[in-house]
C-alpha atoms as a PDB file:
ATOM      1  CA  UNK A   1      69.505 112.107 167.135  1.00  0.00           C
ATOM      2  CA  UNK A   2      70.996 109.232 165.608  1.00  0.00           C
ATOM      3  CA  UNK A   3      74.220 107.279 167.050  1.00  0.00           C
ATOM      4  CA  UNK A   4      77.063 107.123 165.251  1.00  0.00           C
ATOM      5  CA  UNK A   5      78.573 103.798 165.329  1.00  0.00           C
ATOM      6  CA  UNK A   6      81.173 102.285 163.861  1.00  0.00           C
ATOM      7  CA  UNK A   7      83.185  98.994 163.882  1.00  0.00           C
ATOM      8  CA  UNK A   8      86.770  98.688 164.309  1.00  0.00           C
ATOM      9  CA  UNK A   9      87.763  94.902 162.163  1.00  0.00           C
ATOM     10  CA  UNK A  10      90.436  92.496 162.915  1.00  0.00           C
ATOM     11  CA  UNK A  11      92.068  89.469 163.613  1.00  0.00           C
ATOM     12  CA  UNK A  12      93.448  91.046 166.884  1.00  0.00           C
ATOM     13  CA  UNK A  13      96.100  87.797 166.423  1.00  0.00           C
ATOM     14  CA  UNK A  14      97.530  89.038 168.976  1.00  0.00           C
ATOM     15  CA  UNK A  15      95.976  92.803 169.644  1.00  0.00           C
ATOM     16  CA  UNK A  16      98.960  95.526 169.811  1.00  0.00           C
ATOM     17  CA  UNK A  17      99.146  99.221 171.087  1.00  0.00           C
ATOM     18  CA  UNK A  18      98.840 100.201 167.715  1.00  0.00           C
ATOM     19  CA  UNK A  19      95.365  98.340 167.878  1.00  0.00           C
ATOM     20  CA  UNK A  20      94.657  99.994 171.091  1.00  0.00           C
ATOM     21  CA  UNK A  21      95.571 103.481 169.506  1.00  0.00           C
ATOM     22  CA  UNK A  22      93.285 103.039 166.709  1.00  0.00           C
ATOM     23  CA  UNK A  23      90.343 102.119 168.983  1.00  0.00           C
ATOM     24  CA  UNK A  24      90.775 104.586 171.669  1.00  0.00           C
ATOM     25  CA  UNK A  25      90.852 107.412 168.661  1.00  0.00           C
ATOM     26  CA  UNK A  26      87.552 105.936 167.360  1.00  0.00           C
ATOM     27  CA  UNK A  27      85.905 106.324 170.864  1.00  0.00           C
ATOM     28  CA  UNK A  28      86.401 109.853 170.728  1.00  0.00           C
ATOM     29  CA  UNK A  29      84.526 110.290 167.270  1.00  0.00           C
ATOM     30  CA  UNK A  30      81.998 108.043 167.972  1.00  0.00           C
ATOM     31  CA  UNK A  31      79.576 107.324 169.858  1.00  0.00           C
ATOM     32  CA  UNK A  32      79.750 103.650 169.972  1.00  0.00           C
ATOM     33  CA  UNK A  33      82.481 101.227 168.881  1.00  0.00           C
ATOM     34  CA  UNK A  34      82.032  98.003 168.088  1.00  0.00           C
ATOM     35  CA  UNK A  35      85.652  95.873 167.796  1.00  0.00           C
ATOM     36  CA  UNK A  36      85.044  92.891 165.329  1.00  0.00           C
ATOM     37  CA  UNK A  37      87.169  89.890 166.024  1.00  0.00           C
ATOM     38  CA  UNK A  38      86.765  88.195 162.895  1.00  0.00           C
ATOM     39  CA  UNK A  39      88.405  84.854 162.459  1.00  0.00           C
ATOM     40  CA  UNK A  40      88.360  81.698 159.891  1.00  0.00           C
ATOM     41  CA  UNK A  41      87.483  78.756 161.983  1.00  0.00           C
ATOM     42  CA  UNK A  42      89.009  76.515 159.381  1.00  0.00           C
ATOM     43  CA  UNK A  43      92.739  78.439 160.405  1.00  0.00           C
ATOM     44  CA  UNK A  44      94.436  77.994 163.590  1.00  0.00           C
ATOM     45  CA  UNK A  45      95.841  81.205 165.045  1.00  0.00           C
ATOM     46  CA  UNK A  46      98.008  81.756 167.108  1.00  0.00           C
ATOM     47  CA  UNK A  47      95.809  82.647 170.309  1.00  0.00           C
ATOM     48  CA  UNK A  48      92.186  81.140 170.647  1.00  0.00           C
ATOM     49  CA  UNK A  49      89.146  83.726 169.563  1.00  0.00           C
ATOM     50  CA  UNK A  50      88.016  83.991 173.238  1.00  0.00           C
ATOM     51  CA  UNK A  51      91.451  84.975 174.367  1.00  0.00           C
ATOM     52  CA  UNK A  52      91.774  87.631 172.041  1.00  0.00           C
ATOM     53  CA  UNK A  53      88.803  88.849 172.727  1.00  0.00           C
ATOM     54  CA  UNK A  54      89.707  88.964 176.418  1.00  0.00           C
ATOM     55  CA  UNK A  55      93.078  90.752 175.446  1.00  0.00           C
ATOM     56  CA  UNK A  56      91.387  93.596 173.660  1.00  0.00           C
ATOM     57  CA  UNK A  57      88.798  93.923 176.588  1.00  0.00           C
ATOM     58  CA  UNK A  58      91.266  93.996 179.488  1.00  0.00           C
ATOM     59  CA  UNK A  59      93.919  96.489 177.074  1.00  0.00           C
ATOM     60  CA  UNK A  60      91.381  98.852 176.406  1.00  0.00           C
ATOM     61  CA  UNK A  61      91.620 102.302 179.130  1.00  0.00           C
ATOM     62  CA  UNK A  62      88.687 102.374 181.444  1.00  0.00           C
ATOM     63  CA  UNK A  63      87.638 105.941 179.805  1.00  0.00           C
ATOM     64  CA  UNK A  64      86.803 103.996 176.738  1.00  0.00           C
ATOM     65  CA  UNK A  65      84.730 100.636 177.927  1.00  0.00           C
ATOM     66  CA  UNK A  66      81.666 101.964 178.567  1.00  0.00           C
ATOM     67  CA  UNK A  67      81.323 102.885 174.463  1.00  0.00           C
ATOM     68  CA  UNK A  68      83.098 100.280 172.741  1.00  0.00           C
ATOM     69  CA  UNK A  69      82.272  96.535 172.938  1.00  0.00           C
ATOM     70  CA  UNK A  70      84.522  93.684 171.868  1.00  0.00           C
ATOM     71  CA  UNK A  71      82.451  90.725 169.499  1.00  0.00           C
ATOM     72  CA  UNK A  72      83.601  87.812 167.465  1.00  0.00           C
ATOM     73  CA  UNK A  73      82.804  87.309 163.809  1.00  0.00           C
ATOM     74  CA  UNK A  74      83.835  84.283 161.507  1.00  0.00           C
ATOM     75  CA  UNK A  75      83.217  83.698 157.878  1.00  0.00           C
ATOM     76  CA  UNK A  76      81.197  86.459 157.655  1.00  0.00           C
ATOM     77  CA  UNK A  77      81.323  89.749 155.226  1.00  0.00           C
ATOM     78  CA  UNK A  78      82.509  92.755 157.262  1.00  0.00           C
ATOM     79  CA  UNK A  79      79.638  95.097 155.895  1.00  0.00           C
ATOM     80  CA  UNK A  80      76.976  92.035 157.045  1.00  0.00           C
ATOM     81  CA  UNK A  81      78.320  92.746 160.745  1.00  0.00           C
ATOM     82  CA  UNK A  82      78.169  96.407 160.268  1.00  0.00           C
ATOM     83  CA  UNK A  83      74.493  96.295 158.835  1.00  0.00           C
ATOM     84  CA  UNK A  84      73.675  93.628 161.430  1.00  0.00           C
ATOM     85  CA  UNK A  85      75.013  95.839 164.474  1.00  0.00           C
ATOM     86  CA  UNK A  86      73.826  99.302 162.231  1.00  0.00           C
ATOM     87  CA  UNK A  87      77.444 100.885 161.773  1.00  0.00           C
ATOM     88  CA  UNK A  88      77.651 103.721 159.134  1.00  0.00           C
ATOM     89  CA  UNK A  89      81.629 103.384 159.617  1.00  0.00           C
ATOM     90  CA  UNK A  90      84.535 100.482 159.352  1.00  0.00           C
ATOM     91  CA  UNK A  91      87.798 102.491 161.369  1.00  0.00           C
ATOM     92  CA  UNK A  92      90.885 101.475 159.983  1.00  0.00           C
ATOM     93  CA  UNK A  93      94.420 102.748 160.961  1.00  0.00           C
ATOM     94  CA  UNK A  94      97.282 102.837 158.264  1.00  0.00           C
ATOM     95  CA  UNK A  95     100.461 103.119 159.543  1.00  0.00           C
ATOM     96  CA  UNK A  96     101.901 103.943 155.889  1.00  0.00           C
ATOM     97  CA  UNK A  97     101.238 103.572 152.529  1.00  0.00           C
ATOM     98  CA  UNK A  98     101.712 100.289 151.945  1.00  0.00           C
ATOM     99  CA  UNK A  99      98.531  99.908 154.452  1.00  0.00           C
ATOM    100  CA  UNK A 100      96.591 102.211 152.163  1.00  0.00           C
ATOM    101  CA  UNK A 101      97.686 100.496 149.079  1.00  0.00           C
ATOM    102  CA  UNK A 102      95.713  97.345 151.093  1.00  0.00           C
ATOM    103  CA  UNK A 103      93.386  98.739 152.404  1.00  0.00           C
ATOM    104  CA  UNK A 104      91.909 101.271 149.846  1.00  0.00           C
ATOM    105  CA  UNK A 105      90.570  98.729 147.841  1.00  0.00           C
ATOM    106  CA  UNK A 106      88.371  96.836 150.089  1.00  0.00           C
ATOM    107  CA  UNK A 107      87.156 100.246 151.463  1.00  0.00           C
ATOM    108  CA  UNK A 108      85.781 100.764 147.678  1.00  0.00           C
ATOM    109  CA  UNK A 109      84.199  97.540 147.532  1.00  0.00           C
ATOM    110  CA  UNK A 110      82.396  97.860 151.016  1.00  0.00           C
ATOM    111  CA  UNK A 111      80.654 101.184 149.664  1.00  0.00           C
ATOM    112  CA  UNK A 112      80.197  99.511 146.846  1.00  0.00           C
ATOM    113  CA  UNK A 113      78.578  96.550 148.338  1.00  0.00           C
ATOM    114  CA  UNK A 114      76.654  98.132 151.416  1.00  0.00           C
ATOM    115  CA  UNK A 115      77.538 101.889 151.041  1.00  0.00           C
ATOM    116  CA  UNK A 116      79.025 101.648 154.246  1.00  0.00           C
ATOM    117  CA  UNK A 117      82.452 104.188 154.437  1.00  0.00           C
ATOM    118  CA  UNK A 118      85.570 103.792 156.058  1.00  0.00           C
ATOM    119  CA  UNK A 119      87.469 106.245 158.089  1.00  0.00           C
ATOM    120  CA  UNK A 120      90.640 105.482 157.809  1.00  0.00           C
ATOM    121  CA  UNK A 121      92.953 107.195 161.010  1.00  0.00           C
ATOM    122  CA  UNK A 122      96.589 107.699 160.955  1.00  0.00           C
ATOM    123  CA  UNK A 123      98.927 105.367 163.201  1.00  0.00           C
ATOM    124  CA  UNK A 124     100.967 106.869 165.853  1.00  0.00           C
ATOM    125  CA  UNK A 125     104.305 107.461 164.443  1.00  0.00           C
ATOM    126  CA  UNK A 126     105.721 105.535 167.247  1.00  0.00           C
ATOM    127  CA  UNK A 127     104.274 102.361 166.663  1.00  0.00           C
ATOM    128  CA  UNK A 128     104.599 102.592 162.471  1.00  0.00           C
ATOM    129  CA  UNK A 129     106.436  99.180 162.909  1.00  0.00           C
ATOM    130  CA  UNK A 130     104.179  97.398 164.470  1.00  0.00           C
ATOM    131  CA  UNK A 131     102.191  94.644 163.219  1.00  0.00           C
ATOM    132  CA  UNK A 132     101.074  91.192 165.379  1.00  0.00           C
ATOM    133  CA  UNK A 133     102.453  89.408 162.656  1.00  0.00           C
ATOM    134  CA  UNK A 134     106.546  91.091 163.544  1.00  0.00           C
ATOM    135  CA  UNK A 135     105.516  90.654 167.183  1.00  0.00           C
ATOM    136  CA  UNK A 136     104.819  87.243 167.199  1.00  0.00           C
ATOM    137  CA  UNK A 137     107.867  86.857 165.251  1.00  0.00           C
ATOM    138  CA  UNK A 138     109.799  89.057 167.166  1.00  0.00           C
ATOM    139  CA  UNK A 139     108.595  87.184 170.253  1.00  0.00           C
ATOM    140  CA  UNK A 140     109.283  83.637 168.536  1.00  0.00           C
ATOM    141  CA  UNK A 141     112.804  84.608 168.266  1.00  0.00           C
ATOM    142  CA  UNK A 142     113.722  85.320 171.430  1.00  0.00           C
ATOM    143  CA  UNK A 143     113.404  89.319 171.102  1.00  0.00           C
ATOM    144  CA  UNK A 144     111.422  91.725 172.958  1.00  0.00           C
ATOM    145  CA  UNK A 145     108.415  93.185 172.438  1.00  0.00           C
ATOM    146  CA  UNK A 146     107.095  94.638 175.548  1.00  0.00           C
ATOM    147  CA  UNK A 147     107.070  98.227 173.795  1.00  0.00           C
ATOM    148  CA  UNK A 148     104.507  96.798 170.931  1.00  0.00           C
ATOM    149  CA  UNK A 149     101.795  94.947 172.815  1.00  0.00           C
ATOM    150  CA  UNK A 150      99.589  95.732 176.565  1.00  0.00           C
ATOM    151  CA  UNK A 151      99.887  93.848 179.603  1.00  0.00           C
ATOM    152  CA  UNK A 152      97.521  91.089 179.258  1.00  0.00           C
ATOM    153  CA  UNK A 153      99.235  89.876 175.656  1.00  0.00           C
ATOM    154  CA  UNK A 154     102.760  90.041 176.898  1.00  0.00           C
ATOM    155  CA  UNK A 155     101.379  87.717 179.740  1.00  0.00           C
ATOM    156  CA  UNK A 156     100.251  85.449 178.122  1.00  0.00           C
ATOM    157  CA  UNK A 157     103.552  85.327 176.058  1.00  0.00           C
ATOM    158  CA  UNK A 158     105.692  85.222 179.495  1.00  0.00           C
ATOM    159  CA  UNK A 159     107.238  88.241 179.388  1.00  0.00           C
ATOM    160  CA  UNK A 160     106.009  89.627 182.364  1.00  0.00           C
END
């Protein structure tokens, strides 16, 4: 019987409970889940690669950890990792349409490429407006975003 894998991309800049959501959904299609950090050395984000990496770990529900794994990836073509790690899946969540507009055509040119699909999974309604790109902003101006993001990231932001 073959395992179904998949990997779950991202910049995970910081990782929110929409991430979370998305990942804990794939776990229960698949067998294994592989979350890809990827990152551009040459930009700066906001949080180190290592920490994010540690944020996604420590976020993710105990039921989940022993089937997904948390890597790092930079300047490197998603379908590469998923050949290299032998994923027949890329899980993406859209939280609207605007996501699907986005996302649809780099979907089409991973099949193309690799023939790799992607599964793309519907965001919880409840977090539709969340991106890590609002909370960081949302953070940077004073607001509050314990709602949008787990324990470990709004630690690190001093919010706990």
């Amino acid at each position: 019987m073959t395992t179904r894998r998949c990997v779950c991309p991202g910049s995970f800049d910081p990782v929110t409970l929409g991430h979370v959501d998305v990942v804990v959904r794939a776990a229960a299609l698949f067998d294994e889940v592989l979350v890809a950090v990827m990152h551009n050395p040459a930009k700066q984000g906001t949080f180190p690669v290592e920490q994010r990496l540690e944020f996604v770990r420590e976020s993710l529900p105990q039921e989940v950890t022993p089937v997904v794994r948390v890597e790092a990836y930079a300047e490197r073509l998603l379908v590469d990792v998923c050949q290299e790690v032998g994923a027949q899946a890329v899980v993406k969540g859209l939280r609207g349409g605007t996501d699907f507009t986005y996302e649809l055509p780099m979907a089409l040119m991973n099949r193309h490429l690799t023939g790799v699909e992607t599964v793309f999974l519907p965001g919880d309604p409840a977090l539709e407006h969340v991106s890590s790109s609002l909370v960081k902003e949302v953070h940077r101006l004073g607001g509050d975003v314990s709602a949008l993001v787990p324990a470990p990231v709004l630690r690190a932001l001093g919010q706990i």
